[in-house]
Protein backbone atom coordinates (compact mmCIF):
# COMPACT_ATOMS: atom_id res chain seq x y z
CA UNK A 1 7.71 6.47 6.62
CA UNK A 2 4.15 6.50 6.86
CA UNK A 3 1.87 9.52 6.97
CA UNK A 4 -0.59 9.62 10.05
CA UNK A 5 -4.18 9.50 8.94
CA UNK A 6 -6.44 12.25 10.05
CA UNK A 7 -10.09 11.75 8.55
CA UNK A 8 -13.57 13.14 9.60
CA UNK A 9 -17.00 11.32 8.90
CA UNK A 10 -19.50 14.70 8.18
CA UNK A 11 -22.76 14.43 8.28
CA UNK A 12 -23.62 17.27 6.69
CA UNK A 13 -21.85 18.73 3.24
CA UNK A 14 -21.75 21.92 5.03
CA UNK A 15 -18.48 20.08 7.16
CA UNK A 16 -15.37 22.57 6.77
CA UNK A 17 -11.84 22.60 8.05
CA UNK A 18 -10.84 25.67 10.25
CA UNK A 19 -7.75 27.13 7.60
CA UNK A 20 -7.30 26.86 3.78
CA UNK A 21 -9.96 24.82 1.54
CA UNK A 22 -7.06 23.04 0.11
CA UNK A 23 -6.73 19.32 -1.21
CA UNK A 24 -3.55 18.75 0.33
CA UNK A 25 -4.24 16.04 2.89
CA UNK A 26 -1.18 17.87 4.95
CA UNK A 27 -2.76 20.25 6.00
CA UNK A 28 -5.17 18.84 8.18
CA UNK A 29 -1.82 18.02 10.57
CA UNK A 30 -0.99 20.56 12.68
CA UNK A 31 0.39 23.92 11.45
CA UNK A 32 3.81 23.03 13.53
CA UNK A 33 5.13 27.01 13.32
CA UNK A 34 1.86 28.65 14.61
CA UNK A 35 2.16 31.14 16.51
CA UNK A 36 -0.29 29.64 19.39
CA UNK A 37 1.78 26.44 19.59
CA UNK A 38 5.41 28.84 20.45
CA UNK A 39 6.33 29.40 16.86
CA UNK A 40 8.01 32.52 15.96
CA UNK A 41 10.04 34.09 13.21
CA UNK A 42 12.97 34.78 14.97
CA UNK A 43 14.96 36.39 12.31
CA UNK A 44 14.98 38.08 8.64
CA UNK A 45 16.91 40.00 6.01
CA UNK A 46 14.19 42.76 5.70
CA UNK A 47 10.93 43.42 6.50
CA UNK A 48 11.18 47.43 5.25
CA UNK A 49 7.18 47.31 4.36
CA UNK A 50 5.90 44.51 6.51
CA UNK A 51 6.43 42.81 9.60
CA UNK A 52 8.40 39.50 9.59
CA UNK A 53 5.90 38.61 12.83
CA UNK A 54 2.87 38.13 10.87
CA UNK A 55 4.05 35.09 8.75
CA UNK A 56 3.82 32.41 11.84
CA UNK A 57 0.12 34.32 13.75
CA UNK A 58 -3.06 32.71 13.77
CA UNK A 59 -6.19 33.58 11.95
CA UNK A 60 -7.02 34.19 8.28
CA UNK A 61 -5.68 36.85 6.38
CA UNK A 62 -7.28 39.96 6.88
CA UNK A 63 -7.45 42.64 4.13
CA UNK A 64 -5.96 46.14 4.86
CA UNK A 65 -7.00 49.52 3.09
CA UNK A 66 -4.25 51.92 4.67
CA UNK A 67 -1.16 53.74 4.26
CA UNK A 68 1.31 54.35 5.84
CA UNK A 69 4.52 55.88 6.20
CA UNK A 70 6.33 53.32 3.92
CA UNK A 71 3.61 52.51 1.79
CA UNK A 72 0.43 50.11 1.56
CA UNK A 73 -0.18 48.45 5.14
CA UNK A 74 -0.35 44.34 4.63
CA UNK A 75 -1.08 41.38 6.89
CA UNK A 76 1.93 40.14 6.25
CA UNK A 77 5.27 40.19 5.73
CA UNK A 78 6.70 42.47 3.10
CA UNK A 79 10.62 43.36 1.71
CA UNK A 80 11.38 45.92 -0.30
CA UNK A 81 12.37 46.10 -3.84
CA UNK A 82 16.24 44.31 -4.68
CA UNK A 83 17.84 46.85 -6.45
CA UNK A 84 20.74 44.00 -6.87
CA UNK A 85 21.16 40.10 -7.61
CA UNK A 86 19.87 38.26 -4.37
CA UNK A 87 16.76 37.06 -2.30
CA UNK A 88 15.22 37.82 1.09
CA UNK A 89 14.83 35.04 3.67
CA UNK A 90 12.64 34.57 7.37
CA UNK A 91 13.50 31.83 9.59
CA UNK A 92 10.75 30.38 11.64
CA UNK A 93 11.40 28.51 15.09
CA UNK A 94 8.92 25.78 15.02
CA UNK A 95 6.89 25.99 18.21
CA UNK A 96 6.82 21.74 17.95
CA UNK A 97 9.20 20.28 16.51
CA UNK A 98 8.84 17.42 14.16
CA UNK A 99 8.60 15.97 11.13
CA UNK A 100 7.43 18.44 8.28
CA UNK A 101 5.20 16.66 5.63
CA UNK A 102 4.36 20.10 3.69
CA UNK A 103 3.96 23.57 3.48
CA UNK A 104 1.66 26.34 2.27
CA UNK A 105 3.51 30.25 1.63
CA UNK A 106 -0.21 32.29 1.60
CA UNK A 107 0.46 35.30 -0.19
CA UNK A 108 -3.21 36.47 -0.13
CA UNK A 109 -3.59 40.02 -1.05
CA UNK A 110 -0.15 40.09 -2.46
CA UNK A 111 -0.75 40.90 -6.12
CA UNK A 112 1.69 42.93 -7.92
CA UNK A 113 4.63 42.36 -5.29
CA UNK A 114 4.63 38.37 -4.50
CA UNK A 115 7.63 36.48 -5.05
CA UNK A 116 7.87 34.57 -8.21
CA UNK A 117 9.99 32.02 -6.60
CA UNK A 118 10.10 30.84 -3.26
CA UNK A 119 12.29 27.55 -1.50
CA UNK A 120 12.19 25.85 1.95
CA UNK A 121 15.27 24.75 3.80
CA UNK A 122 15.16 23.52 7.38
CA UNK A 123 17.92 22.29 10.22
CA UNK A 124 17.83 20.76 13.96
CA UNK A 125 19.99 22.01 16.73
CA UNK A 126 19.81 21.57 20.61
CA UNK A 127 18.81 23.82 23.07
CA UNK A 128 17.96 27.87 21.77
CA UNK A 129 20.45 28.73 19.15
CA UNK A 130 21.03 32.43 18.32
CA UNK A 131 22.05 34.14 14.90
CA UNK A 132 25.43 32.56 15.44
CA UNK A 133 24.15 29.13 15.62
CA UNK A 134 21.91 29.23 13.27
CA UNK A 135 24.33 30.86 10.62
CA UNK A 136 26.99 27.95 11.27
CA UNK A 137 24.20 25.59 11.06
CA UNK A 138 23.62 22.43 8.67
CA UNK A 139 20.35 23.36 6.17
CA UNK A 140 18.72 20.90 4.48
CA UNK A 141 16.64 21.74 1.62
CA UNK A 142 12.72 20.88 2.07
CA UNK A 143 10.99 22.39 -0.97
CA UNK A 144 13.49 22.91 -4.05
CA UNK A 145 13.68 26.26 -5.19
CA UNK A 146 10.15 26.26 -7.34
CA UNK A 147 7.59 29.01 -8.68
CA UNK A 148 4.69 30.70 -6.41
CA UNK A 149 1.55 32.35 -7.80
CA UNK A 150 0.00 35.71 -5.97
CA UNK A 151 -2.89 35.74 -4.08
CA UNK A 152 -3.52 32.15 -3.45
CA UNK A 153 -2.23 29.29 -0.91
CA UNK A 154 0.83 27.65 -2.23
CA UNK A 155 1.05 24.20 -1.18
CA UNK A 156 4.11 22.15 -1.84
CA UNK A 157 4.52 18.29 -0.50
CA UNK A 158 7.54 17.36 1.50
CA UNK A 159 9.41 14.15 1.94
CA UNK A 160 11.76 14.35 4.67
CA UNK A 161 12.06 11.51 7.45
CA UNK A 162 13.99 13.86 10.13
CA UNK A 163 13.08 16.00 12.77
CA UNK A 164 13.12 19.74 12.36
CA UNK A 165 13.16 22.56 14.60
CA UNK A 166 13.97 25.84 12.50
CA UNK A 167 12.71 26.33 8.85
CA UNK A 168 13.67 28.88 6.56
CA UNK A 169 11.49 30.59 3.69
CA UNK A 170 13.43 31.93 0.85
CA UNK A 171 11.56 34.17 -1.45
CA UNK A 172 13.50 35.60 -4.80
CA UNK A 173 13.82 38.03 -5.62
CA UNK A 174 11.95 40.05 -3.02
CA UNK A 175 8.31 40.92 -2.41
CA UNK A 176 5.41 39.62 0.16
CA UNK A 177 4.14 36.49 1.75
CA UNK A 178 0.97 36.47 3.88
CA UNK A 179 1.15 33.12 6.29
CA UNK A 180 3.61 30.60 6.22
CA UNK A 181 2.70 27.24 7.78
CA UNK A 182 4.63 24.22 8.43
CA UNK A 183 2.53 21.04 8.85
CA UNK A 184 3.67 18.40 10.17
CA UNK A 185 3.48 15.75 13.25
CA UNK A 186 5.25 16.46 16.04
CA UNK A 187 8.04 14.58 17.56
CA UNK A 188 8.52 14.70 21.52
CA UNK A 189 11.99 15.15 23.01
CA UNK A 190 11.99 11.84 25.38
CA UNK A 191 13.16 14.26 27.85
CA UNK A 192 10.58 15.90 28.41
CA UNK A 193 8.30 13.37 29.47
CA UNK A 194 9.25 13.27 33.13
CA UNK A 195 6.34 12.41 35.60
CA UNK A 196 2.99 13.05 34.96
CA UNK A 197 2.14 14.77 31.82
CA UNK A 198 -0.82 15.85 29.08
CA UNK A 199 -0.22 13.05 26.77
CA UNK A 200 -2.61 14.77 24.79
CA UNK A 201 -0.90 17.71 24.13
CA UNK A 202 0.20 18.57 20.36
CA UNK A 203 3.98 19.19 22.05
CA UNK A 204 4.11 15.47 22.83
CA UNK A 205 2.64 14.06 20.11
CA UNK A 206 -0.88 14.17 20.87
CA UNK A 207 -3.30 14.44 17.47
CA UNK A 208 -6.99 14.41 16.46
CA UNK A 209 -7.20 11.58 14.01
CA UNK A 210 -10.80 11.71 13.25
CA UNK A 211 -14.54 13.40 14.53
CA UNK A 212 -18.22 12.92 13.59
CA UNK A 213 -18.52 16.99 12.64
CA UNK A 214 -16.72 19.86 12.78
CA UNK A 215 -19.32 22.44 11.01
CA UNK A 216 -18.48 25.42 13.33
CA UNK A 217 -15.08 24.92 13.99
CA UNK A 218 -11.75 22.41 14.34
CA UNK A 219 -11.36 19.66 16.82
CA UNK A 220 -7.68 19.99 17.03
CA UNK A 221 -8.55 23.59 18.47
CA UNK A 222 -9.30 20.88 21.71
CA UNK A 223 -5.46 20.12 22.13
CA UNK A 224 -3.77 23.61 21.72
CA UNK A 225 -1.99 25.01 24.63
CA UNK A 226 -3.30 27.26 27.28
CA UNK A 227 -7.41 27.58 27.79
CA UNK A 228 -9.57 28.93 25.13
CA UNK A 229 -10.43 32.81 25.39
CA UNK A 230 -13.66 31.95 23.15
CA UNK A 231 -16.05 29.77 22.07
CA UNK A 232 -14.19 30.07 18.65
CA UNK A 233 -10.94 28.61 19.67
CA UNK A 234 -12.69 25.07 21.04
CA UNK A 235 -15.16 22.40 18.82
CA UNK A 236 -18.02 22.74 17.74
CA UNK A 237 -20.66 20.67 15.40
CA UNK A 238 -23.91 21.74 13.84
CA UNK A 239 -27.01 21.19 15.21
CA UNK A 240 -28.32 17.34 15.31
CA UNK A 241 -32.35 16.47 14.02
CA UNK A 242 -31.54 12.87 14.25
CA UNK A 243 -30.94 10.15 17.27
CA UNK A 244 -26.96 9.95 17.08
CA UNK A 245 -24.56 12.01 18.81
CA UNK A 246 -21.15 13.40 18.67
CA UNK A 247 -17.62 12.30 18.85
CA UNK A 248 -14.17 12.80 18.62
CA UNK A 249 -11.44 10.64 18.78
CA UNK A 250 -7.55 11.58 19.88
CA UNK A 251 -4.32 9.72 19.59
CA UNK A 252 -2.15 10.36 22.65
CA UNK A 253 1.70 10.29 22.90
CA UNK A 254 2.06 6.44 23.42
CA UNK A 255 0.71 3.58 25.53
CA UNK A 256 -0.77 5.44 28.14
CA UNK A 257 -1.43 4.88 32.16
CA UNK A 258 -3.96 7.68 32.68
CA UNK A 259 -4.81 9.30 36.13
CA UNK A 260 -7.23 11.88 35.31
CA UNK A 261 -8.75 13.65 32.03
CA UNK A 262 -10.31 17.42 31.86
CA UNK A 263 -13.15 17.71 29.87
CA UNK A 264 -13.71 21.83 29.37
CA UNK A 265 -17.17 23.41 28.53
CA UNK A 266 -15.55 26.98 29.22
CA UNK A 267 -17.43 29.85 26.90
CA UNK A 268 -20.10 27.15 25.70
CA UNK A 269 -23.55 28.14 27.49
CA UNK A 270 -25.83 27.34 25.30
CA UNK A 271 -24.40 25.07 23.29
CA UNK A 272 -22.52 22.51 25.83
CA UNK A 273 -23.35 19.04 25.67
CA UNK A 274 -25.42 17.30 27.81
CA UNK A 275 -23.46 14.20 29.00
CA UNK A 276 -20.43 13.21 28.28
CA UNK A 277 -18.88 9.69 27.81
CA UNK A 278 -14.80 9.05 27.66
CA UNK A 279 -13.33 5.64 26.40
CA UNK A 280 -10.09 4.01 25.68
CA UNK A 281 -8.59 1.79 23.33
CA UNK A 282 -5.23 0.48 22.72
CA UNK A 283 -3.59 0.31 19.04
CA UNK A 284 -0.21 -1.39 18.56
CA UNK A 285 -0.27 -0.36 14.70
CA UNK A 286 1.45 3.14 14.38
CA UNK A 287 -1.28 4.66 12.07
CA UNK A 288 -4.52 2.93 11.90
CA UNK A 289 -7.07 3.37 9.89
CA UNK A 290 -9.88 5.86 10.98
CA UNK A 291 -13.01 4.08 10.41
CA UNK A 292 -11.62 0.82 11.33
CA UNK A 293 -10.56 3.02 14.55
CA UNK A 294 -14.04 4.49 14.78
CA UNK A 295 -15.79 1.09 14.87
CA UNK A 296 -13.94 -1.08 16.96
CA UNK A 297 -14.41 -2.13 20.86
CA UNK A 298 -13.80 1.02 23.34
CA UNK A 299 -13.54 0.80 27.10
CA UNK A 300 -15.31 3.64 28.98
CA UNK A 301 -13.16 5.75 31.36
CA UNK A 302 -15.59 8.01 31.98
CA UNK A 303 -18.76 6.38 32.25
CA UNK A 304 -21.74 8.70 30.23
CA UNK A 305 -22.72 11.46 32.67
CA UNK A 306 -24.10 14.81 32.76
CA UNK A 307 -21.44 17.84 32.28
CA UNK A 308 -22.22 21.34 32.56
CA UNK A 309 -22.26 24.53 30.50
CA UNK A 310 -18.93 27.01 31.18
CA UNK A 311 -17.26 24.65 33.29
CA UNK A 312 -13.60 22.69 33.54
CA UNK A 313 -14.63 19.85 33.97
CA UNK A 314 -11.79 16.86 35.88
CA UNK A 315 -12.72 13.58 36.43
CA UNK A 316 -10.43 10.57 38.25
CA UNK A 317 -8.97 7.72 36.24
CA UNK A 318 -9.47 4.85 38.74
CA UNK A 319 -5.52 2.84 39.45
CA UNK A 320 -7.30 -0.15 37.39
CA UNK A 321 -8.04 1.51 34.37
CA UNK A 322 -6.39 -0.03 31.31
CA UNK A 323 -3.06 1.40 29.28
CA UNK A 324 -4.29 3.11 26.59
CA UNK A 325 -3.01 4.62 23.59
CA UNK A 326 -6.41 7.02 21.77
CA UNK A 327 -8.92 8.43 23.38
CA UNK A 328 -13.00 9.02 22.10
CA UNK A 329 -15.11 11.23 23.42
CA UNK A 330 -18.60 11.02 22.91
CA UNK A 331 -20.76 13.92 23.38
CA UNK A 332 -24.49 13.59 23.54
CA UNK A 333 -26.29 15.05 21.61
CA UNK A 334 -23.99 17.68 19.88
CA UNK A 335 -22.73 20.64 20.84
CA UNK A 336 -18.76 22.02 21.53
CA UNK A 337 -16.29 22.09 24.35
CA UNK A 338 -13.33 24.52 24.59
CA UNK A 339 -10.46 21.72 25.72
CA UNK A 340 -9.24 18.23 26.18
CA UNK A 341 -6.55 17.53 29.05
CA UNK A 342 -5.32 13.67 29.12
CA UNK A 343 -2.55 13.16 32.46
CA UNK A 344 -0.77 10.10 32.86
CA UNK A 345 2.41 8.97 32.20
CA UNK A 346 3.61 6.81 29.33
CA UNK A 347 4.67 3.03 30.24
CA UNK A 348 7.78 1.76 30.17
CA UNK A 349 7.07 0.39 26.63
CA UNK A 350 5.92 4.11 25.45
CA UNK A 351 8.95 5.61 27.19
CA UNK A 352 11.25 3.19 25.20
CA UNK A 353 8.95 3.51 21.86
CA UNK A 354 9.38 7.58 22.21
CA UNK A 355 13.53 7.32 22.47
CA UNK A 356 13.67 5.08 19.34
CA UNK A 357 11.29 7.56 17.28
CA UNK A 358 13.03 10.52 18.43
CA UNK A 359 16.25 8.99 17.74
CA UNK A 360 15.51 7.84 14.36
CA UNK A 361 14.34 11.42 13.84
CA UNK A 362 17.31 13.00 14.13
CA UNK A 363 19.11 14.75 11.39
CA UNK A 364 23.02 13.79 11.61
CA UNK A 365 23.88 17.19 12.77
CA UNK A 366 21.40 16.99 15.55
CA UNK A 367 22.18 13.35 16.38
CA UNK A 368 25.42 14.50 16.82
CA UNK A 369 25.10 17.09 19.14
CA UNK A 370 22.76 15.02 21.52
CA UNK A 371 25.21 12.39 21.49
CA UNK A 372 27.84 14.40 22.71
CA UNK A 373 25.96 16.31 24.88
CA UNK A 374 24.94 13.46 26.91
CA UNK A 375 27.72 12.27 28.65
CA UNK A 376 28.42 8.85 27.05
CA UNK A 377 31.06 6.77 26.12
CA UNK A 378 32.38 7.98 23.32
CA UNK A 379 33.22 4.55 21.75
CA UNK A 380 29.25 3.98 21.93
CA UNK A 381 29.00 7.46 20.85
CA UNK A 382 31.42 7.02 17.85
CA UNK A 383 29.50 3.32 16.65
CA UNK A 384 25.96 5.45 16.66
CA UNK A 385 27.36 8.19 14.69
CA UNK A 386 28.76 5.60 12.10
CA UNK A 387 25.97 3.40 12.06
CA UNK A 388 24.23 3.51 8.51
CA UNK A 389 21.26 1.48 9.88
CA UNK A 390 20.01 3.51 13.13
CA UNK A 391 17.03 1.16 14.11
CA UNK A 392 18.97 -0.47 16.43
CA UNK A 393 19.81 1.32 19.24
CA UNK A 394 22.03 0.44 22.52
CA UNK A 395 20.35 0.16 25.69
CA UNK A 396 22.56 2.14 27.06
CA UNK A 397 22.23 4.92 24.47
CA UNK A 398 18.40 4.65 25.24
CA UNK A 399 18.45 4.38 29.05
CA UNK A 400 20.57 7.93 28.61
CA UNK A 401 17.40 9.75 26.97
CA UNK A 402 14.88 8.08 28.08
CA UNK A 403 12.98 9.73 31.64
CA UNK A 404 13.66 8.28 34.48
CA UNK A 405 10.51 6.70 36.03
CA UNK A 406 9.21 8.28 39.24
C-alpha cells in the first residue's frame, strides 16, 4: 500500500509544523487518537501518579513544578513502581479510525521514571465495545516490543494494511509517558456517508496534502471538527513582501458533487485575507504527487472575491459545477482562516470506491463481524470470509454497505 503524500512548498526557512520537529514523514498525517478528533483512553492498569487522560489531549507538553499528594505532578500519564514481574498498559479509542502508519510515545519530562521498553498492539471491532469486548478481542501487534529513551519523542514506523479502531500502549516495566499519538489516514465507514456530508472532514477521509506556508500555524488545523475557539487553532502564514499569494490545497473523501463550501475567517481581524478564490480538480491516481498537484489546471468554484475579517463565510456550488476530488484555496495576499467546510455528496463511483477501501481495510476479525452483522447470505458471507484475495468484491456484498443514494 502506498503512503499518501503530504508536502508543503515554504517560502521562508522559518516554515514549521504545529507538533514534534521530527523527520518521520508520518507525522505530518493526522494524529488519529487526538483528543480533538474523539480519541480517548478509555481504559488502563494504573495511573496511581498520573492521569491515563493526558496521553490522547492536545497541545505540547507542559512542564509542572508541584507536588502533590502522591508525589511529583506530570503532564502525563504516570504508574507506579512494579514491585513484581509485569507491565502496565492504556488503550486508546481512536477518534478516526484508520490505517496507522506510525507512532510517537512522548515521554518529555519523564527522566528517571520512563519506561525502558514500550510495544504497540491494535484491534478493530464494531460498534462501542466495553472492557468485555475489548478483553476477548483479537490484538495485533503494531510496534514489536522495542526500547524507548526519556525525555524525547519516540517515533517508531508501522506497516500494517488494516483498519484500526483501538490501540494499546504497553510500557514495561512501569513508569511515565507524556503524549501518545497515532498517525495515520483515516478510513470512512461507507455507512456513514448518507446524504449530504463535509467531504472534507478528517472523519471521512478528508486531508491537507500540501500549502504555500504554514509559519504561524498548521493547515490541517482547517479540517478539525467543531469551530475554532482561537486564532491558534486555524492557518496561518507569515507575512508576504513579494507579489504571490497564499494557498492550500485539500484532498476530499472521493469524487465529489459539491453544493456549497464554508470558508471561515472567525478570530482573524487583522490578519484575514483579502479575497478569496476556491477551485477544483479531479485526480483518478490515489496519491499524486504534490507539486505535480500544485501546478496543474484548476477549475474555479468560487470565483476570486473579497471575504471578510471574523466571519463564516458560505458560498453556493452552482448544479453545473464539475465532480471533483481536491480542493485549492487561494488566499490573496496571505493571511489565516479558522475553517474549511466542503458539502456534497460522493458519486456513485466514490460511494463504490469507499466500500472497496473500507472493505479491504478490514482486519479478519472485523470483516467478520460486519459480515455477519449485515444480514446477508451466509453462503456469500462464508466465500468472503474464505477468500484469500479480497479485491474482488460481490455486488451484492457492496450494495449491502454502501449508502443508499437520496
Amino acid at each position: 500500500m502506498t503512503r499518501p503524500s503530504t508536502r508543503t512548498a515554504p517560502r521562508t526557512e522559518s516554515t514549521r509544523l504545529d507538533g514534534p520537529d521530527m523527520d518521520a514523514d508520518f507525522v505530518q498525517l493526522p494524529d488519529l487518537a487526538a483528543r480533538r478528533l474523539g480519541g480517548a483512553v478509555i481504559a488502563a492498569n494504573d495511573d496511581f501518579f498520573a492521569d491515563r487522560a493526558a496521553l490522547v489531549m492536545p497541545g505540547p507538553v507542559q512542564p509542572r513544578t508541584e507536588f502533590g499528594y502522591r508525589g511529583k505532578v506530570y503532564d502525563g500519564w504516570e504508574t507506579r513502581r512494579r514491585r513484581e514481574p509485569g507491565s502496565d498498559h492504556a488503550i486508546v479509542r481512536l477518534g478516526i479510525p484508520g490505517i496507522v502508519h506510525g507512532v510517537v510515545v512522548d515521554t518529555a519530562y519523564f527522566r528517571g521514571n520512563y519506561p525502558p521498553e514500550i510495544s504497540v498492539e491494535a484491534t478493530a471491532l464494531e460498534d462501542y465495545p466495553g472492557p468485555a469486548e475489548l478483553a476477548a478481542a483479537e490484538w495485533e501487534t503494531l510496534v514489536e516490543r522495542s526500547p524507548a529513551k526519556g525525555d524525547r519523542p519516540n517515533v517508531y514506523d508501522v506497516r500494517s494494511p488494516h483498519r484500526w479502531t483501538h490501540a494499546r500502549l504497553t510500557i514495561y516495566p512501569d513508569g511515565g509517558v507524556a503524549r501518545f499519538r497515532v498517525h495515520g489516514e483515516a478510513v470512512v465507514d461507507p455507512r456513514l456517508l448518507h446524504g449530504t456530508v463535509d467531504l472534507a472532514a478528517q472523519d471521512r477521509g478528508g486531508l491537507v496534502v500540501s500549502c504555500s506556508d504554514m509559519f504561524y500555524s498548521s493547515p490541517a488545523n482547517l479540517l478539525l471538527p467543531g469551530p475554532a475557539r482561537t486564532m491558534g487553532e486555524g492557518w496561518e502564514t507569515a507575512r508576504r513582501r513579494d507579489d504571490g499569494n497564499d494557498w492550500v490545497i485539500v484532498k476530499l473523501a472521493g469524487p465529489s458533487r459539491l453544493r456549497d463550501i464554508e470558508f471561515d475567517t472567525s478570530h482573524f481581524v487583522g490578519n484575514a485575507p483579502g479575497e478569496v478564490q476556491i477551485s477544483g480538480t479531479r485526480v483518478d491516481s490515489p496519491n499524486p504527487d504534490p507539486d505535480a498537484l500544485a501546478s496543474r489546471v484548476w477549475t474555479p468554484l468560487v470565483p476570486r472575491r473579497t471575504v471578510r475579517p471574523d466571519t463564516p463565510h458560505r458560498f453556493g456550488i452552482g448544479p453545473g459545477a464539475p465532480t471533483v476530488t481536491h480542493l485549492k484555496i487561494d488566499i490573496y495576499p496571505d493571511g489565516g482562516f479558522a475553517r474549511l467546510r466542503a458539502n456534497g455528496e460522493l458519486s456513485d463511483g466514490g460511494v463504490e470506491t469507499a466500500a472497496h477501501r473500507w472493505l479491504d481495510a478490514l482486519p479478519p476479525m472485523h470483516l467478520r463481524e460486519a459480515l455477519l452483522g449485515a444480514g446477508l447470505d451466509r453462503a456469500l458471507v462464508a466465500g468472503a470470509l474464505r477468500a484469500a484475495d479480497r479485491r474482488g468484491w460481490p455486488q451484492e456484498l457492496l450494495d449491502a454497505f454502501a449508502p443508499r443514494r437520496p
